[in-house]
N, C-alpha and C. Protein backbone atom coordinates (compact mmCIF):
# COMPACT_ATOMS: atom_id res chain seq x y z
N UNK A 1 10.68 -3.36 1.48
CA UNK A 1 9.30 -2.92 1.56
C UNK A 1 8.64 -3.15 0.21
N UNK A 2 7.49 -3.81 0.24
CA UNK A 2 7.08 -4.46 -1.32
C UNK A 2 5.89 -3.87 -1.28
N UNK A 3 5.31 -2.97 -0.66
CA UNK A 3 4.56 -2.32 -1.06
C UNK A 3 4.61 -0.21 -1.56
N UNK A 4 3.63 -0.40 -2.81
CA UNK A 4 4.04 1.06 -3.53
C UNK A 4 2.89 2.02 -3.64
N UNK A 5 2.88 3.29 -4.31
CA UNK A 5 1.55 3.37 -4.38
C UNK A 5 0.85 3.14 -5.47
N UNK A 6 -0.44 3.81 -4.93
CA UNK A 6 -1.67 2.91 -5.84
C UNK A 6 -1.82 1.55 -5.77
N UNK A 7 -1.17 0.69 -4.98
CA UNK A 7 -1.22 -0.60 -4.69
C UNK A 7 -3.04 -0.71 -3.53
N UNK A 8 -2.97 -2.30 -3.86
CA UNK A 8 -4.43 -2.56 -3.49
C UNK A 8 -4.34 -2.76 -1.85
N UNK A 9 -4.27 -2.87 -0.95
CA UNK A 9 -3.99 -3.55 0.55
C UNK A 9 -5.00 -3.50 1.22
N UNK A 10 -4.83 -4.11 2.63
CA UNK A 10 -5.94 -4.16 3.21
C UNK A 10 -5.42 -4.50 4.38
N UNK A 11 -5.92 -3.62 5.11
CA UNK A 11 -5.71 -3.56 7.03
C UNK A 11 -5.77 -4.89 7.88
N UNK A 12 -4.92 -4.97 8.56
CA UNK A 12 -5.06 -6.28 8.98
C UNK A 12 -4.66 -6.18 11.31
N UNK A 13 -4.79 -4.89 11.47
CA UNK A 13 -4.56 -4.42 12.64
C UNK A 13 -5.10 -3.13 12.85
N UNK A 14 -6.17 -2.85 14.13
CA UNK A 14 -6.57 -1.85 14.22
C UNK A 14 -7.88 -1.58 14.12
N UNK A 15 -8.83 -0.04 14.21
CA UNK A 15 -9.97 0.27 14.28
C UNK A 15 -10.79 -0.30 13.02
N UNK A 16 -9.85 0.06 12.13
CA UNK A 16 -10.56 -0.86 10.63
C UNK A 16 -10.11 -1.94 10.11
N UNK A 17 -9.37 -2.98 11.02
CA UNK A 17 -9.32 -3.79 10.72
C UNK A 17 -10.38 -4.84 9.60
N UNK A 18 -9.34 -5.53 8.40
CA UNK A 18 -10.54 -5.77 7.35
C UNK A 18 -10.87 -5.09 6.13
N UNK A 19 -10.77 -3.81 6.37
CA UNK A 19 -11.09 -3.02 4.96
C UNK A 19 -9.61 -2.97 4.03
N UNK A 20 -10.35 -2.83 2.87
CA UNK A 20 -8.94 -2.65 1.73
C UNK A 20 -9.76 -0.89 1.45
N UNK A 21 -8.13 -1.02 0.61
CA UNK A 21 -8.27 0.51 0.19
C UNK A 21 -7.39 0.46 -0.57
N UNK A 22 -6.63 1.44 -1.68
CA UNK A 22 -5.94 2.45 -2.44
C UNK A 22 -4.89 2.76 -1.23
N UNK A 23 -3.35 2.78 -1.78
CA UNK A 23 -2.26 3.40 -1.04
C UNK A 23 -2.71 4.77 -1.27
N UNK A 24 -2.41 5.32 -1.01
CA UNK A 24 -2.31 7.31 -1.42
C UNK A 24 -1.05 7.57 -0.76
N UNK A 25 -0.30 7.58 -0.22
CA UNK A 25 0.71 7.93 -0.02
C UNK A 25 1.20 7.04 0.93
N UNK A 26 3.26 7.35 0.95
CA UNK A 26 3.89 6.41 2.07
C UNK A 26 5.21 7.09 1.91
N UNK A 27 5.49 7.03 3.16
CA UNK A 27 6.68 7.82 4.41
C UNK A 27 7.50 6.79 4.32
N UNK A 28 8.39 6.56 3.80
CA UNK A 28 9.65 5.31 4.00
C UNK A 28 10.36 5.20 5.12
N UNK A 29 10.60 6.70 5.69
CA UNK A 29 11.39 6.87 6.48
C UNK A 29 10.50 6.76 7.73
N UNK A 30 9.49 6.83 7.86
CA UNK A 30 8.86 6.85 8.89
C UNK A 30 7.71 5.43 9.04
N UNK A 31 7.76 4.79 8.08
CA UNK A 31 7.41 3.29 8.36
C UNK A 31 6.32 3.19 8.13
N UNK A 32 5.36 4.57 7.33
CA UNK A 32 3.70 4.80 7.66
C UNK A 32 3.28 4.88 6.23
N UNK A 33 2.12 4.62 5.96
CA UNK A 33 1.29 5.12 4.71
C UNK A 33 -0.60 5.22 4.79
N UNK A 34 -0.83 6.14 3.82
CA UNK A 34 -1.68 6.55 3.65
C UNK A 34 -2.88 5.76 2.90
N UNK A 35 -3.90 5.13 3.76
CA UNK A 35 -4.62 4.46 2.27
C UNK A 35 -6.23 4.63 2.46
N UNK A 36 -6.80 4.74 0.78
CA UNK A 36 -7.85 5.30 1.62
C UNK A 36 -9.25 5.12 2.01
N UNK A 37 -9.53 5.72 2.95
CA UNK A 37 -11.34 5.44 3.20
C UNK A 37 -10.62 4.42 4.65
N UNK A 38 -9.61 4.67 4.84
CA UNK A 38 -8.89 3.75 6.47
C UNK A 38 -8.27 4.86 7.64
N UNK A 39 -8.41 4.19 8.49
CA UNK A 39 -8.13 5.70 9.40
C UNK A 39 -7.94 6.92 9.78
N UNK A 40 -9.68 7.69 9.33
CA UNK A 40 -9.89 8.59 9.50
C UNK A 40 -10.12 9.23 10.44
N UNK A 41 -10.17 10.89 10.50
CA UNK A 41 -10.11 11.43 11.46
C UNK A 41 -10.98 13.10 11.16
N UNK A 42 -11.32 13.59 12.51
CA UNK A 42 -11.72 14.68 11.99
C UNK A 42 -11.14 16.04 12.53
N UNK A 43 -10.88 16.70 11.91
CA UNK A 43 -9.98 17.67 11.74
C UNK A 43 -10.92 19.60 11.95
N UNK A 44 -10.82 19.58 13.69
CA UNK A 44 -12.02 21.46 12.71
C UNK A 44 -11.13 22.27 12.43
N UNK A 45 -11.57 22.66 11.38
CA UNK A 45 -11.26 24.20 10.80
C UNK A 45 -12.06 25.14 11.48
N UNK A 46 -11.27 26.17 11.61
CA UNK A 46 -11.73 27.97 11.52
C UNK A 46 -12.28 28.42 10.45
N UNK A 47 -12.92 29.55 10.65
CA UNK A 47 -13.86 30.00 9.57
C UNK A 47 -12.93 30.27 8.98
N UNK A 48 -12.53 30.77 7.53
CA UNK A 48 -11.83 31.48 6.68
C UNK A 48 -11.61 31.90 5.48
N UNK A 49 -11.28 32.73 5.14
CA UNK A 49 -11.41 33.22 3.58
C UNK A 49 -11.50 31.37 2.44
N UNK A 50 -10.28 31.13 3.18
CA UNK A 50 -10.36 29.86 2.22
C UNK A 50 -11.10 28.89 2.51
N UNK A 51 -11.35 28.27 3.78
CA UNK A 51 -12.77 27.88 4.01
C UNK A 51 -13.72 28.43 4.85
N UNK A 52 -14.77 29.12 4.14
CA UNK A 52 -15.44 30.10 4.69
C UNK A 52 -16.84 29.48 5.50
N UNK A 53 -16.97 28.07 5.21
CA UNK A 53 -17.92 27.36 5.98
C UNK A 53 -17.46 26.93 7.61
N UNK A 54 -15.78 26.92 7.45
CA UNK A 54 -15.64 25.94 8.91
C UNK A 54 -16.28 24.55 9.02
N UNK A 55 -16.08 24.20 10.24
CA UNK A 55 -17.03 22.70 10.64
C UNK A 55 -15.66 22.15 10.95
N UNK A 56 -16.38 20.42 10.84
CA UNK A 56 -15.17 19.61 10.44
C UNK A 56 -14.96 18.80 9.30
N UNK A 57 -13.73 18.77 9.33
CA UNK A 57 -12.75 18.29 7.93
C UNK A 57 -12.60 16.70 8.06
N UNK A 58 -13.04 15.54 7.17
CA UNK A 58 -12.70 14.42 7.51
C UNK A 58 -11.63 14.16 6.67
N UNK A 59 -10.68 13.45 7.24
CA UNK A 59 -8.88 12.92 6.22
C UNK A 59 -8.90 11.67 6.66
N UNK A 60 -7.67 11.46 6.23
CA UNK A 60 -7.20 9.91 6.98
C UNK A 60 -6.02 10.41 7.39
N UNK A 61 -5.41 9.68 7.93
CA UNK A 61 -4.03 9.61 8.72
C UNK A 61 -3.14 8.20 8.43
N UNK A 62 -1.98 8.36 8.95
CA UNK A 62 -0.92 7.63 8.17
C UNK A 62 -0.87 6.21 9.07
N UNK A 63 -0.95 4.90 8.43
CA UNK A 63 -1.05 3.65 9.15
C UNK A 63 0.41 2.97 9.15
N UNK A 64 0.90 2.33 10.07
CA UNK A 64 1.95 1.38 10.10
C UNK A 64 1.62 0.71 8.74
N UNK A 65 3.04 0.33 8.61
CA UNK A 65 2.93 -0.67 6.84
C UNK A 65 2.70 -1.63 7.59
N UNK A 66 3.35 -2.03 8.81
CA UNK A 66 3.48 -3.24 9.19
C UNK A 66 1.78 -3.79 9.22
N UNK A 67 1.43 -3.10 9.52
CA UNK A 67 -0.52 -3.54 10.03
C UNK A 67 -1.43 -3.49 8.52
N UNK A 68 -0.58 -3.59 7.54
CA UNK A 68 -1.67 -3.75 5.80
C UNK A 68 -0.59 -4.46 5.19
N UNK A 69 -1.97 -5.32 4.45
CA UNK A 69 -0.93 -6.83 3.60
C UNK A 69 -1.31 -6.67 2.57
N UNK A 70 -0.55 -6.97 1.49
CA UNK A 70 -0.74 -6.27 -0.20
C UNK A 70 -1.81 -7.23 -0.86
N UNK A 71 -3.11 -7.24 -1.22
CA UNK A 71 -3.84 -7.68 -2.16
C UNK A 71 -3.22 -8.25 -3.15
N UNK A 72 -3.43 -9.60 -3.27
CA UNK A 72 -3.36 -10.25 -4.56
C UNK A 72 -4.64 -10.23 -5.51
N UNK A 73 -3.95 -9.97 -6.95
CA UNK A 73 -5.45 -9.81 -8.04
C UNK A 73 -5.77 -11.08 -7.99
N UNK A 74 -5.54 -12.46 -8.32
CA UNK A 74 -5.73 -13.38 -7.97
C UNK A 74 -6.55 -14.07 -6.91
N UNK A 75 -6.04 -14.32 -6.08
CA UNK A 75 -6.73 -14.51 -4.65
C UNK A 75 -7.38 -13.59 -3.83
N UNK A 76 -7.61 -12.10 -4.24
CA UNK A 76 -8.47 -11.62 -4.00
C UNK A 76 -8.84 -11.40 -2.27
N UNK A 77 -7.25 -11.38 -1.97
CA UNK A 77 -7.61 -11.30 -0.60
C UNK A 77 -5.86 -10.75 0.17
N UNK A 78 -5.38 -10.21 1.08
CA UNK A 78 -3.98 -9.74 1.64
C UNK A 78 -3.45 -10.65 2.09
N UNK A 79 -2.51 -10.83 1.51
CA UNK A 79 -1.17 -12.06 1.08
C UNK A 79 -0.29 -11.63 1.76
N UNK A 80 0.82 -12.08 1.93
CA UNK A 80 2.40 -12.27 2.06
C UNK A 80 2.98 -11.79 0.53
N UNK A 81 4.10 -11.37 0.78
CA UNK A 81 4.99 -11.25 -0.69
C UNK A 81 6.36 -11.80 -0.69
N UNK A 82 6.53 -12.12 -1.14
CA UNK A 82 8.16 -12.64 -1.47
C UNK A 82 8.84 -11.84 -2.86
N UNK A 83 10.14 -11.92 -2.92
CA UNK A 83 10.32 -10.86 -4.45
C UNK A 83 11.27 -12.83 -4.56
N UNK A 84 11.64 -12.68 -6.01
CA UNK A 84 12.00 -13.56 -6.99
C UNK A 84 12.51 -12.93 -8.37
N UNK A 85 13.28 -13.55 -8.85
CA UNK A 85 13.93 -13.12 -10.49
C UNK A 85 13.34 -14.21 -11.25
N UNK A 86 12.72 -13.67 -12.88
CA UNK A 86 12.03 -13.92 -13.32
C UNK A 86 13.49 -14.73 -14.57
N UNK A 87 13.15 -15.35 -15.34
CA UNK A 87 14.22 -15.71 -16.11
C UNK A 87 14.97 -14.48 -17.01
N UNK A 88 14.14 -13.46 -17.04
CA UNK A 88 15.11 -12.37 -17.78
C UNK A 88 15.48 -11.60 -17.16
N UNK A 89 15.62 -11.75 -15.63
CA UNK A 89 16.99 -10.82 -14.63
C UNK A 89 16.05 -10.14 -14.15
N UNK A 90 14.24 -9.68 -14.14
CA UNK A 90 13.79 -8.63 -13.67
C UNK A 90 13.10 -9.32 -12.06
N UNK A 91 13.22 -8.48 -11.13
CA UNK A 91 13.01 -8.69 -10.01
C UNK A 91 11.71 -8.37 -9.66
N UNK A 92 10.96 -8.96 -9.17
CA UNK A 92 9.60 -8.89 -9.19
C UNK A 92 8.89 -9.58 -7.55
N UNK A 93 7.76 -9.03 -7.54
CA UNK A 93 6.60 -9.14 -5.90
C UNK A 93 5.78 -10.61 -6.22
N UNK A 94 6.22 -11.38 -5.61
CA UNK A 94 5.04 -12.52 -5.80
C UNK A 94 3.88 -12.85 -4.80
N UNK A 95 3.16 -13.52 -4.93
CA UNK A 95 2.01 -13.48 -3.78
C UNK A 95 2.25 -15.01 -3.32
N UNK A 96 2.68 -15.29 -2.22
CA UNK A 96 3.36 -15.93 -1.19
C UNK A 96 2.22 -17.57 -1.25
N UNK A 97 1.06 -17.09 -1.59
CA UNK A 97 -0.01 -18.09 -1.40
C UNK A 97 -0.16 -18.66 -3.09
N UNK A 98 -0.40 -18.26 -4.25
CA UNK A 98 -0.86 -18.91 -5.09
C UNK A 98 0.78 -18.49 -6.18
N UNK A 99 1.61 -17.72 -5.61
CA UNK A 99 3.04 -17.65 -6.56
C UNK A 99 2.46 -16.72 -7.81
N UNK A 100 1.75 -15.96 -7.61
CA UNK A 100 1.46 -15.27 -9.00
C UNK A 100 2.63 -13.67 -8.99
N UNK A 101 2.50 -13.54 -10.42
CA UNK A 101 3.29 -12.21 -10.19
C UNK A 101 2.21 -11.08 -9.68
N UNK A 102 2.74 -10.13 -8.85
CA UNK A 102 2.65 -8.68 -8.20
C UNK A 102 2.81 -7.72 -8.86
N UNK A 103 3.79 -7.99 -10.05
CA UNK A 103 4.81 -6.59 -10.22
C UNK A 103 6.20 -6.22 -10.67
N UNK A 104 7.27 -5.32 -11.24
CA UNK A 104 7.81 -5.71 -11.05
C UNK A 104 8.39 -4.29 -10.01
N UNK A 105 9.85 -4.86 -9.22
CA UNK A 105 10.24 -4.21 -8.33
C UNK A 105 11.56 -3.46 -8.65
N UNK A 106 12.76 -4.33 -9.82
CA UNK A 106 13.56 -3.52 -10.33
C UNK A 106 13.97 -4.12 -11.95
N UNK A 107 13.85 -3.58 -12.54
CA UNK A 107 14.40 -3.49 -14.06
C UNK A 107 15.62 -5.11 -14.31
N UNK A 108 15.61 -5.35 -15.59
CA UNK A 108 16.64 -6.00 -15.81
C UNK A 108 18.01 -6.27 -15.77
N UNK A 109 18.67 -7.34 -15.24
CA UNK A 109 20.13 -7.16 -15.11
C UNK A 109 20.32 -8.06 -15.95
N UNK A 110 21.83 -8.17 -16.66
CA UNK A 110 22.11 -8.89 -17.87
C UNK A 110 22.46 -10.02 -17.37
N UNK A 111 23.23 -10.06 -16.18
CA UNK A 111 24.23 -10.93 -15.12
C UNK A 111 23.12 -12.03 -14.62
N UNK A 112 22.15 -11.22 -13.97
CA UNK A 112 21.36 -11.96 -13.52
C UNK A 112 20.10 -13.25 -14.26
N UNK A 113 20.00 -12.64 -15.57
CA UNK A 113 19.25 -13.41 -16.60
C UNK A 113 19.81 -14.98 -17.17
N UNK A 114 18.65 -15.80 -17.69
CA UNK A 114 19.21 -17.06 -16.74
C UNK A 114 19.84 -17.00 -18.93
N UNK A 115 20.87 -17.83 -18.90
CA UNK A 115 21.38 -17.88 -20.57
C UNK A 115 21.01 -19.23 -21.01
């Protein structure tokens, strides 16, 4: 899974299909994440001490990863990713269309670095 948070993405299945947004959160185990100003919903509250206005509450709700493709800064648009080792062993997100780096995904290995 090559996407993290605070990463850039953008919907590519669904009511908002098209919009990018901000990750805000993601469920690994459950295959879903949070991103935002994308599939919202409205939520009423009861009157209450803590919200003493009531009404309704607008959130978002949690989207398949599968249905958002990670923004490249570059191309400026939701890519494909591939990961790759960089010549000093660090493993890193590339963007599938113009090969730019993403990121990186895990730290250096000594083994793996090219000599």
């Amino acid at each position: 899974m090559h996407i993290k948070t605070d990463d850039t993405v953008q919907v590519i299945a669904g009511n908002d299909r098209g919009k990018q947004g901000r990750v805000l959160s993601i469920d690994r185990s459950a295959g879903k994440l949070v991103v935002e100003g994308c599939n919202r919903v409205y939520k009423h509250v009861r009157r209450s001490q803590k919200n003493p206005q009531g009404g309704r509450l607008s959130k978002e709700m949690p989207l398949q990863i599968s249905n958002v493709l990670l923004v490249c800064g570059r191309c400026g648009v939701g890519v494909r990713t591939g990961a790759r080792l960089t010549s000093d062993g660090i493993k890193e997100r590339f963007c599938r269309k113009c090969s730019s780096g993403l990121g990186q995904i895990a730290p250096a290995k000594e083994k793996q670095a090219a000599k």
